[in-house]
Protein backbone atom coordinates (compact mmCIF):
# COMPACT_ATOMS: atom_id res chain seq x y z
CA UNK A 1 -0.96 -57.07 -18.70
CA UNK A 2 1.44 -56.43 -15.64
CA UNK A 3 3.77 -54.12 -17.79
CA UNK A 4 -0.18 -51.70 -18.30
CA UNK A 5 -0.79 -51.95 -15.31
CA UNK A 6 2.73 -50.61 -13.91
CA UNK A 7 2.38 -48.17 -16.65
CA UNK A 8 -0.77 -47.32 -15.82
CA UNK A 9 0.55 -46.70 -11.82
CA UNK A 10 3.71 -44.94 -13.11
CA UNK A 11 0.91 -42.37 -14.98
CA UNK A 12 -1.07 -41.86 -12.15
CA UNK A 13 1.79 -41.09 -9.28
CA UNK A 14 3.45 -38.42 -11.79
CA UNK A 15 -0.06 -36.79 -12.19
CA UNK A 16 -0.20 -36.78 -8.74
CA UNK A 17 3.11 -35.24 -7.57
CA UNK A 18 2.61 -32.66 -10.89
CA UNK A 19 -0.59 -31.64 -9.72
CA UNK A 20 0.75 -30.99 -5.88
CA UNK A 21 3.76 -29.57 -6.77
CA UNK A 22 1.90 -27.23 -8.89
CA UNK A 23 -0.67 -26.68 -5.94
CA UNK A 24 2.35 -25.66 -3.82
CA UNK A 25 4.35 -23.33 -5.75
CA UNK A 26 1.77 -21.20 -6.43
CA UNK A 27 -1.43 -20.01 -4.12
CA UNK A 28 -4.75 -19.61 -5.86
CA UNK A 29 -8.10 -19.34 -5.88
CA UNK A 30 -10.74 -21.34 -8.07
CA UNK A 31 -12.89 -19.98 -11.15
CA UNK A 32 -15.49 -18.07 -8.38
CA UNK A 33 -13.04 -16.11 -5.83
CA UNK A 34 -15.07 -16.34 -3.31
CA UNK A 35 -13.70 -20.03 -2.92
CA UNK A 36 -10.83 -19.20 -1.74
CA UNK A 37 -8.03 -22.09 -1.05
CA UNK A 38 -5.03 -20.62 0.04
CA UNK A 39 -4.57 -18.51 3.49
CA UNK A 40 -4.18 -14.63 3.57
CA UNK A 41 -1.03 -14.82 4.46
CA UNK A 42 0.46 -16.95 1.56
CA UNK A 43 -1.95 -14.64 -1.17
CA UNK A 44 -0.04 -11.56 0.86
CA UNK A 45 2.89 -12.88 -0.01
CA UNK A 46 2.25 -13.79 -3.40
CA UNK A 47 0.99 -10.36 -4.27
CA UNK A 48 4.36 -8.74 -2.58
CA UNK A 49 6.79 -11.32 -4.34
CA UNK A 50 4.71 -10.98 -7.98
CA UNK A 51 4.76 -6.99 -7.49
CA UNK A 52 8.17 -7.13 -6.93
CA UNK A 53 8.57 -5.06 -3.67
CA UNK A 54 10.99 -6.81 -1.87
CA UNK A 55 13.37 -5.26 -4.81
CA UNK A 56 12.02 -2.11 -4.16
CA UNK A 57 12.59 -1.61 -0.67
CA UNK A 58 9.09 -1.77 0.62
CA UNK A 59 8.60 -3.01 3.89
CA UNK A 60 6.88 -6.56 3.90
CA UNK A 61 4.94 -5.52 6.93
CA UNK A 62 3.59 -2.34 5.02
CA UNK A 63 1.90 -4.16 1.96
CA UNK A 64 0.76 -6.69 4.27
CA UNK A 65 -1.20 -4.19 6.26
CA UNK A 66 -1.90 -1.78 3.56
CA UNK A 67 -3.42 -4.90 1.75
CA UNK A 68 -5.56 -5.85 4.86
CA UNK A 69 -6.94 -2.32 4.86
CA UNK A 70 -7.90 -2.04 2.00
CA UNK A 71 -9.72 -5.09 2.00
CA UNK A 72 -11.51 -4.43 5.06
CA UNK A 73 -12.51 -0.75 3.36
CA UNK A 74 -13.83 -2.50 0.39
CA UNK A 75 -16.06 -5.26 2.42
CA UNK A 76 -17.17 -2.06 4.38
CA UNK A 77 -17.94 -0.04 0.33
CA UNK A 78 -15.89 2.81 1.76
CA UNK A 79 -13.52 2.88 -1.39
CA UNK A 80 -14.80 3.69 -5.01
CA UNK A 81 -15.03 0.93 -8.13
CA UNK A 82 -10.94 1.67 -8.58
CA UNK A 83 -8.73 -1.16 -7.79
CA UNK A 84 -6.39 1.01 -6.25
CA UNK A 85 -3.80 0.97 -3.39
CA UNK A 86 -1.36 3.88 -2.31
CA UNK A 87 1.58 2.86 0.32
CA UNK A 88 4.01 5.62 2.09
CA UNK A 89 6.34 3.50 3.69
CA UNK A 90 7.88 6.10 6.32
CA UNK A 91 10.63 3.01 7.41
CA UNK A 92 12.75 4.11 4.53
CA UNK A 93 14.79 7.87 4.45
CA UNK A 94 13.84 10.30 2.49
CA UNK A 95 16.21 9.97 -0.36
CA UNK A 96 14.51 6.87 -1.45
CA UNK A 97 11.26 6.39 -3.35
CA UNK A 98 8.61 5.03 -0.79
CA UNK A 99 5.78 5.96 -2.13
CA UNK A 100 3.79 2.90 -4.09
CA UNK A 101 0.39 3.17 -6.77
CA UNK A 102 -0.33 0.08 -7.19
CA UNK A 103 -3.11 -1.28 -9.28
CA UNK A 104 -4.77 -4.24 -7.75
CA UNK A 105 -6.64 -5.66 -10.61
CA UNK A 106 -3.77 -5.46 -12.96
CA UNK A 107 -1.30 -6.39 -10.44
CA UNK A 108 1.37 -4.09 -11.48
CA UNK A 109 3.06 -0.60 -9.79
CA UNK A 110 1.75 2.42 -11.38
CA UNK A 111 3.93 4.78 -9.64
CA UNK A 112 7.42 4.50 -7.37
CA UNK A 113 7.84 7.81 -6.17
CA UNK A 114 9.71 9.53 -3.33
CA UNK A 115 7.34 11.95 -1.11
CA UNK A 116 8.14 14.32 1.70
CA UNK A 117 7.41 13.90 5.33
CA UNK A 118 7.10 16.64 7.81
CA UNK A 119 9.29 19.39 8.91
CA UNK A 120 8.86 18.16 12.45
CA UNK A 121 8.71 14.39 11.98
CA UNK A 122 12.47 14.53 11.29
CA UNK A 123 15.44 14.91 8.79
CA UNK A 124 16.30 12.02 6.97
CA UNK A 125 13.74 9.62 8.73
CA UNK A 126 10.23 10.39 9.55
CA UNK A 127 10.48 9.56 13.23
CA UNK A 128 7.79 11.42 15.17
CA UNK A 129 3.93 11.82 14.12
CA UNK A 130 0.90 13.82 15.47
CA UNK A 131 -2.48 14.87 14.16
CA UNK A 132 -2.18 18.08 16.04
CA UNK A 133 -2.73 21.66 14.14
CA UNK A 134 0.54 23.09 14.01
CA UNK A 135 2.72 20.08 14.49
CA UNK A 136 4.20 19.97 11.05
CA UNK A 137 4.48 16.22 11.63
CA UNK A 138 3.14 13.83 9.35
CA UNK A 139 0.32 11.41 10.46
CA UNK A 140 0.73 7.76 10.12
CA UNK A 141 -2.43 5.19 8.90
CA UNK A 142 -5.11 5.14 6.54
CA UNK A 143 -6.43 7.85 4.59
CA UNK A 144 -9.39 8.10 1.51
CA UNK A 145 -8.42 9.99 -1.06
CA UNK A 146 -11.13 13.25 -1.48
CA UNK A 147 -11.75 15.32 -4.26
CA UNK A 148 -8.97 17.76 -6.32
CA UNK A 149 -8.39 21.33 -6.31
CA UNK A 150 -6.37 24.10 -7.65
CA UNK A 151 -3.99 25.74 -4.71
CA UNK A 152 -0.61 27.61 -4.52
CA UNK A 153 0.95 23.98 -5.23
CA UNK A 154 -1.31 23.48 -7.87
CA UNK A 155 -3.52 20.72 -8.63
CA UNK A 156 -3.86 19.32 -4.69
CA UNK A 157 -6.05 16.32 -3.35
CA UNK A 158 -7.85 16.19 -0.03
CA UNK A 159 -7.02 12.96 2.03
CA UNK A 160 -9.54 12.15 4.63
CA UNK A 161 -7.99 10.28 7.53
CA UNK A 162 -9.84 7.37 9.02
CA UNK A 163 -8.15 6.54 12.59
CA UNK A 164 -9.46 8.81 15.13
CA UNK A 165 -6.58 10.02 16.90
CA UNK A 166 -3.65 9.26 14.40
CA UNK A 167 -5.09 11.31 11.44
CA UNK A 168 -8.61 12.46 11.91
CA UNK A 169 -7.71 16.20 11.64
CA UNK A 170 -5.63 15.40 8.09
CA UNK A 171 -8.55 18.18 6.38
CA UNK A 172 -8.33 20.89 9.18
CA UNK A 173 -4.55 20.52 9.16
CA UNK A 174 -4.87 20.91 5.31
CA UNK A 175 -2.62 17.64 5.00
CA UNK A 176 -3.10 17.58 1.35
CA UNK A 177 -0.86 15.74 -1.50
CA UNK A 178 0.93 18.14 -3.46
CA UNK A 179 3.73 18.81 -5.63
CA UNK A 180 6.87 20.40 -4.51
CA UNK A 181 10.00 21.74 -5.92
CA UNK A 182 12.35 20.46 -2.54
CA UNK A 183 10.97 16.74 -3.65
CA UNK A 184 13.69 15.81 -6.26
CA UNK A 185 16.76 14.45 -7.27
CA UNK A 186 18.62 17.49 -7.63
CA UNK A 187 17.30 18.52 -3.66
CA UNK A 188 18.68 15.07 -2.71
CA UNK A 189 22.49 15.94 -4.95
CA UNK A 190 22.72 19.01 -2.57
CA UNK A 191 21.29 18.41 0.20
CA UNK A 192 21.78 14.19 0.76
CA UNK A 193 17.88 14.11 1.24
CA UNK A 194 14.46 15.42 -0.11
CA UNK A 195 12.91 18.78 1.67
CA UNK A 196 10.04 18.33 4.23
CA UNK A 197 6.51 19.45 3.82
CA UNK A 198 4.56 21.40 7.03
CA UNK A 199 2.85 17.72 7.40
CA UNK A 200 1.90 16.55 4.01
CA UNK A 201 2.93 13.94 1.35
CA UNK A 202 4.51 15.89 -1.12
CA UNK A 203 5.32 14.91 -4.43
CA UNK A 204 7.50 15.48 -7.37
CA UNK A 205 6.78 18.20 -9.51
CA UNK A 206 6.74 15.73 -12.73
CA UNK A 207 4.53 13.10 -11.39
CA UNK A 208 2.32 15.60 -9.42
CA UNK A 209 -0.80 15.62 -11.80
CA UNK A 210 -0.55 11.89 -13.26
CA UNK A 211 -0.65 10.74 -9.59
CA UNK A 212 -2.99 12.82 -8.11
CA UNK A 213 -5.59 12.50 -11.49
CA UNK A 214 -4.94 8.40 -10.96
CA UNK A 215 -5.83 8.18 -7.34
CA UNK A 216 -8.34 10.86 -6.36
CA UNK A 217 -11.87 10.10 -5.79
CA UNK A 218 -11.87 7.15 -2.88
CA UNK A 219 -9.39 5.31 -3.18
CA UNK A 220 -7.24 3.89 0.03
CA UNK A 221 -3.98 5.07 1.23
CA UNK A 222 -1.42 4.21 4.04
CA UNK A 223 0.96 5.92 5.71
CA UNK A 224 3.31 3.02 7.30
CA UNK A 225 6.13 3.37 9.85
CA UNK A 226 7.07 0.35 12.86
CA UNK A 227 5.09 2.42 15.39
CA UNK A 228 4.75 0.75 18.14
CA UNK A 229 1.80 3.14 19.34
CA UNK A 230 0.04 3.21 16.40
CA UNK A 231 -0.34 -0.45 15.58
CA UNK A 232 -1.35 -1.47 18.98
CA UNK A 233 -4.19 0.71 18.91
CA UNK A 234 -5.07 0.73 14.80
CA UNK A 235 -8.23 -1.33 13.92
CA UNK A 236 -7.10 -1.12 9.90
CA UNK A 237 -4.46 -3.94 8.60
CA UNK A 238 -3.96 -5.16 11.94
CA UNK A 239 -5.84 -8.08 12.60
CA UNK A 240 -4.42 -10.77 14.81
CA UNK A 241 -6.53 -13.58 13.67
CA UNK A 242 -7.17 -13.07 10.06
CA UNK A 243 -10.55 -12.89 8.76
CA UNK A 244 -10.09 -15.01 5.61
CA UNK A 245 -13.70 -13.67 4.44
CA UNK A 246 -11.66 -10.78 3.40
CA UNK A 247 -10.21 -12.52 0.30
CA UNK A 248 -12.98 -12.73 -1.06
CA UNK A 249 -12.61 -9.31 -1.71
CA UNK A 250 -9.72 -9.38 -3.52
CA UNK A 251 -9.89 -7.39 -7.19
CA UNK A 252 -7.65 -10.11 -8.26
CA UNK A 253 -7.40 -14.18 -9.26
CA UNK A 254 -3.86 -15.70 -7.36
């Protein structure tokens, strides 16, 4: 009887450490996501680790604030039925790929591009940013993506900026995503670096279509760089206590 009964113990306390071990390694939510168990910060994390990013060079601050955006777009139904997120992350040069697609739902990148910044912002860094006609500088913060059309660069797509004073004039500036010849690895062989646009993300010439086709028509992108201008006064990804609500609108189980 003694030797069941220790057996019976020994059962229980490895169920027990199993089933908190298991609870710790990996953050998730129950059957109905709107019960969410974990904090936003460890799901953040989760989502950046299980995308790979890190690898990628992506900024941790830039998904984490991309990802807060977009959440806080989708409670508000600015953003379409697409599970879609876009990240420029303007911390890296411009010989790198720093532009992300990244499909929420399926939790996998779509696209790892490199993109242009403008002519102004800098050379090999993006470093300064306006939303003034004529700058040539690129504008940093959230955009939703418009609707397509056919210009000198091709097939184009209208970004409508969100944050007042950072971006608001991305449609009279005609800060547009477009393909462009200087964005490429043969520009970067001669040159050390990509070309730079007169303010807008520009594009390789190969991925042009299948990225503008995937994320036109409302879907949420960001323009990151360590401002420390624009994310004192940004309403979008930077919370400083976290509204865990927001989880609930996540297009994904953790």
């Amino acid at each position: 009887m003694v030797r069941k009964y220790l057996a019976l113990l020994a059962a229980c306390v490895f169920f027990s450490l199993s089933t908190t071990s298991t609870a710790n390694a990996t953050p998730r939510i129950l059957s109905s996501w709107r019960h969410v168990i974990v904090p936003m910060e460890q799901a953040v994390q989760f989502m950046y680790d299980k995308l790979g990013l890190a690898r990628q060079g992506m900024h941790p601050d830039a998904f984490r604030k991309a990802l807060v955006g977009y959440l806080q777009f989708k409670q508000l139904n600015k953003l379409s039925g697409k599970t879609l997120l876009t990240v420029i992350d303007f911390s890296l040069p411009s010989h790198q790929p720093r532009l992300w697609v990244i499909d929420l739902a399926a939790q996998r990148v779509l696209f790892h591009s490199l993109v242009a910044h403008g002519v102004n912002s800098g050379l090999h860094y993006a470093e300064k940013f306006s939303n003034k006609e004529g700058s040539y500088q690129s504008s940093l913060g959230f955009y939703i993506t418009g609707e397509t059309y056919q210009g000198k660069h091709g097939l184009s797509l209208y970004l409508d900026g969100q944050e007042g004073e950072f971006n608001s004039n991305a449609r009279k500036r005609a800060v547009v995503m477009h393909a462009a010849d200087y964005v490429s690895e043969a520009h970067i062989a001669k040159m050390g670096r990509i070309g730079r646009s007169q303010g807008c993300p520009a594009i390789p010439e190969h991925l042009a279509e299948d990225i503008i086709s995937t994320i036109k028509g409302g879907t949420c992108l960001y323009i990151y760089h360590p401002s420390p201008e624009y994310h004192r006064a940004s309403k979008w990804g930077n919370r400083s206590n976290w509204d865990e609500q927001l989880l609930a609108f996540l297009p994904f189980p953790i």
